[in-house]
Protein backbone atom coordinates (compact mmCIF):
# COMPACT_ATOMS: atom_id res chain seq x y z
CA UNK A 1 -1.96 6.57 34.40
CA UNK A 2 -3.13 3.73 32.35
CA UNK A 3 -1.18 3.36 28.74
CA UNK A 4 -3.94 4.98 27.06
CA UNK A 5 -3.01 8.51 28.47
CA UNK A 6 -0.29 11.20 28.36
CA UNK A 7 -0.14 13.58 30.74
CA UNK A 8 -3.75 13.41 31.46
CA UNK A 9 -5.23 13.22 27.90
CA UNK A 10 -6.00 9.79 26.26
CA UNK A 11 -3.83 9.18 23.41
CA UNK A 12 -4.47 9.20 19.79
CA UNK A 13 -5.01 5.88 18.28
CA UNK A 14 -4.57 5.80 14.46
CA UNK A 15 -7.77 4.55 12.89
CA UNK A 16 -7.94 2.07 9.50
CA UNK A 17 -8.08 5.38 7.50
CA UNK A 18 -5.34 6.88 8.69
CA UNK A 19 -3.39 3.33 8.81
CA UNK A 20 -4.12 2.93 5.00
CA UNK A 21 -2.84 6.48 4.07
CA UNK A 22 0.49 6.05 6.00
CA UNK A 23 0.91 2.34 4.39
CA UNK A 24 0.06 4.63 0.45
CA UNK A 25 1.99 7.47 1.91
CA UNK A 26 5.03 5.29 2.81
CA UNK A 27 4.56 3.72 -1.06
CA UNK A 28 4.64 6.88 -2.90
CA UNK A 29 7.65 7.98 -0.84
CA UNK A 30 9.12 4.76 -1.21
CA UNK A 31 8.10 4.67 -5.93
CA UNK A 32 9.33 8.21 -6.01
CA UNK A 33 12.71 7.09 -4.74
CA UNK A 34 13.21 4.21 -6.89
CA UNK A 35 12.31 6.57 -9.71
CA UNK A 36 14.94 8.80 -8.62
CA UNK A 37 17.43 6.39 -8.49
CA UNK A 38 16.59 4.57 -12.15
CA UNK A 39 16.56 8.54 -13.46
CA UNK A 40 20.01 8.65 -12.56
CA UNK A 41 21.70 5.80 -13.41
CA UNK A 42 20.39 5.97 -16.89
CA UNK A 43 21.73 9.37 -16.98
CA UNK A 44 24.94 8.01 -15.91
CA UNK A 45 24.57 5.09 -18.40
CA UNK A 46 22.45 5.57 -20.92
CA UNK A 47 23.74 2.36 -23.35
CA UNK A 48 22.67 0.23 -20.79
CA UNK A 49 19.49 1.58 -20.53
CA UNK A 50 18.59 1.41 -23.90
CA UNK A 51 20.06 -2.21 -23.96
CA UNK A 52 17.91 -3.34 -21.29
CA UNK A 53 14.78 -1.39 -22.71
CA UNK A 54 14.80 -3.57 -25.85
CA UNK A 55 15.39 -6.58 -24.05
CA UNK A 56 12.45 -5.68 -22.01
CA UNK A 57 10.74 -5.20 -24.99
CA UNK A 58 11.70 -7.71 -26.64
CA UNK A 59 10.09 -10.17 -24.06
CA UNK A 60 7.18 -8.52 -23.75
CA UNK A 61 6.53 -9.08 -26.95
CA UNK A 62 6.82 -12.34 -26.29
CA UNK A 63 5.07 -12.62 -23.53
CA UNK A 64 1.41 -13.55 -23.11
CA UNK A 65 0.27 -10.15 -21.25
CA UNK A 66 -3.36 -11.26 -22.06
CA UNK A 67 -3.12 -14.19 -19.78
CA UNK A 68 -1.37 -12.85 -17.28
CA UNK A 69 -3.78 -9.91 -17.06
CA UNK A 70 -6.46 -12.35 -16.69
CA UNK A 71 -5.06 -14.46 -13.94
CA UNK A 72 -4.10 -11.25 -12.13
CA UNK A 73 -7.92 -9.69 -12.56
CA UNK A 74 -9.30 -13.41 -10.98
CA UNK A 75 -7.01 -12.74 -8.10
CA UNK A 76 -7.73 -9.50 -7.61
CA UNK A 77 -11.48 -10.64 -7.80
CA UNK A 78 -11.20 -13.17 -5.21
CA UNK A 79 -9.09 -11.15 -2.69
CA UNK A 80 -11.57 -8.47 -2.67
CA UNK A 81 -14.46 -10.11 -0.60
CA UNK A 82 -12.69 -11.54 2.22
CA UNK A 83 -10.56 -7.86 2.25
CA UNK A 84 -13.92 -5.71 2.85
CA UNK A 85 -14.71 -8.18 5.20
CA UNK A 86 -11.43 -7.67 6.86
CA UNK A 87 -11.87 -3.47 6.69
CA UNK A 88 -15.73 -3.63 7.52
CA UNK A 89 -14.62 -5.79 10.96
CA UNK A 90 -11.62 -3.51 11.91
CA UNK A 91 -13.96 -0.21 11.20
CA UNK A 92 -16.18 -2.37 13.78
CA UNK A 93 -13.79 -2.97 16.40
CA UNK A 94 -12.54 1.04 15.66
CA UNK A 95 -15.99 2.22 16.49
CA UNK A 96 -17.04 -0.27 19.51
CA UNK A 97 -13.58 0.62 21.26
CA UNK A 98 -14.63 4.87 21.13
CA UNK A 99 -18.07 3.96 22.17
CA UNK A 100 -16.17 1.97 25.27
CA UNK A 101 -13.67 5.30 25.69
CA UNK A 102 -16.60 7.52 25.49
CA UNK A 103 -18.56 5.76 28.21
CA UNK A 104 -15.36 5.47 30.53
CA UNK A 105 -14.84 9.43 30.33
């Protein structure tokens, strides 16, 4: 029985769809906790919280958001080709591998 098969039936493989909702799946699980955790300790301590939400404040303020939003977009903008290149080629390799299981079965 080759690795591909369980008890006679060819196993699942997880395709880039599936991949990318476990990866956003395993995020929102993961942002949700955090949450959960900051909810609490500011119930437990809520003078810190506020002490640390003006300081945050504070710096923002001070901050220039403007150019750090730009820089961020002209990342984002340059990452993008090369990672639909990168999804496009694994859908490829997704769809020539079942069209090399179908014509093995």
């Amino acid at each position: 029985m080759s690795s591909y098969e369980l008890h006679g039936e060819p196993e699942h493989t997880p395709t880039v769809e599936e991949g990318l909702q476990a990866m956003l799946q395993d995020g929102k699980r993961s942002l949700r906790q955090r949450y959960q955790a900051f909810q609490a300790e500011v119930a437990r301590n809520p003078a810190k919280a506020v002490l640390l939400a003006t300081a945050a404040g504070y710096l923002l303020k001070r901050l220039p958001l403007r150019s750090i939003l730009v820089a961020n977009v002209r990342i984002a903008a340059a990452l993008t080709p090369p990672l639909l290149l990168a999804i496009g080629a694994a859908k490829a390799c997704e769809y020539l591998q079942a069209k090399a299981r179908i014509k093995r079965f």
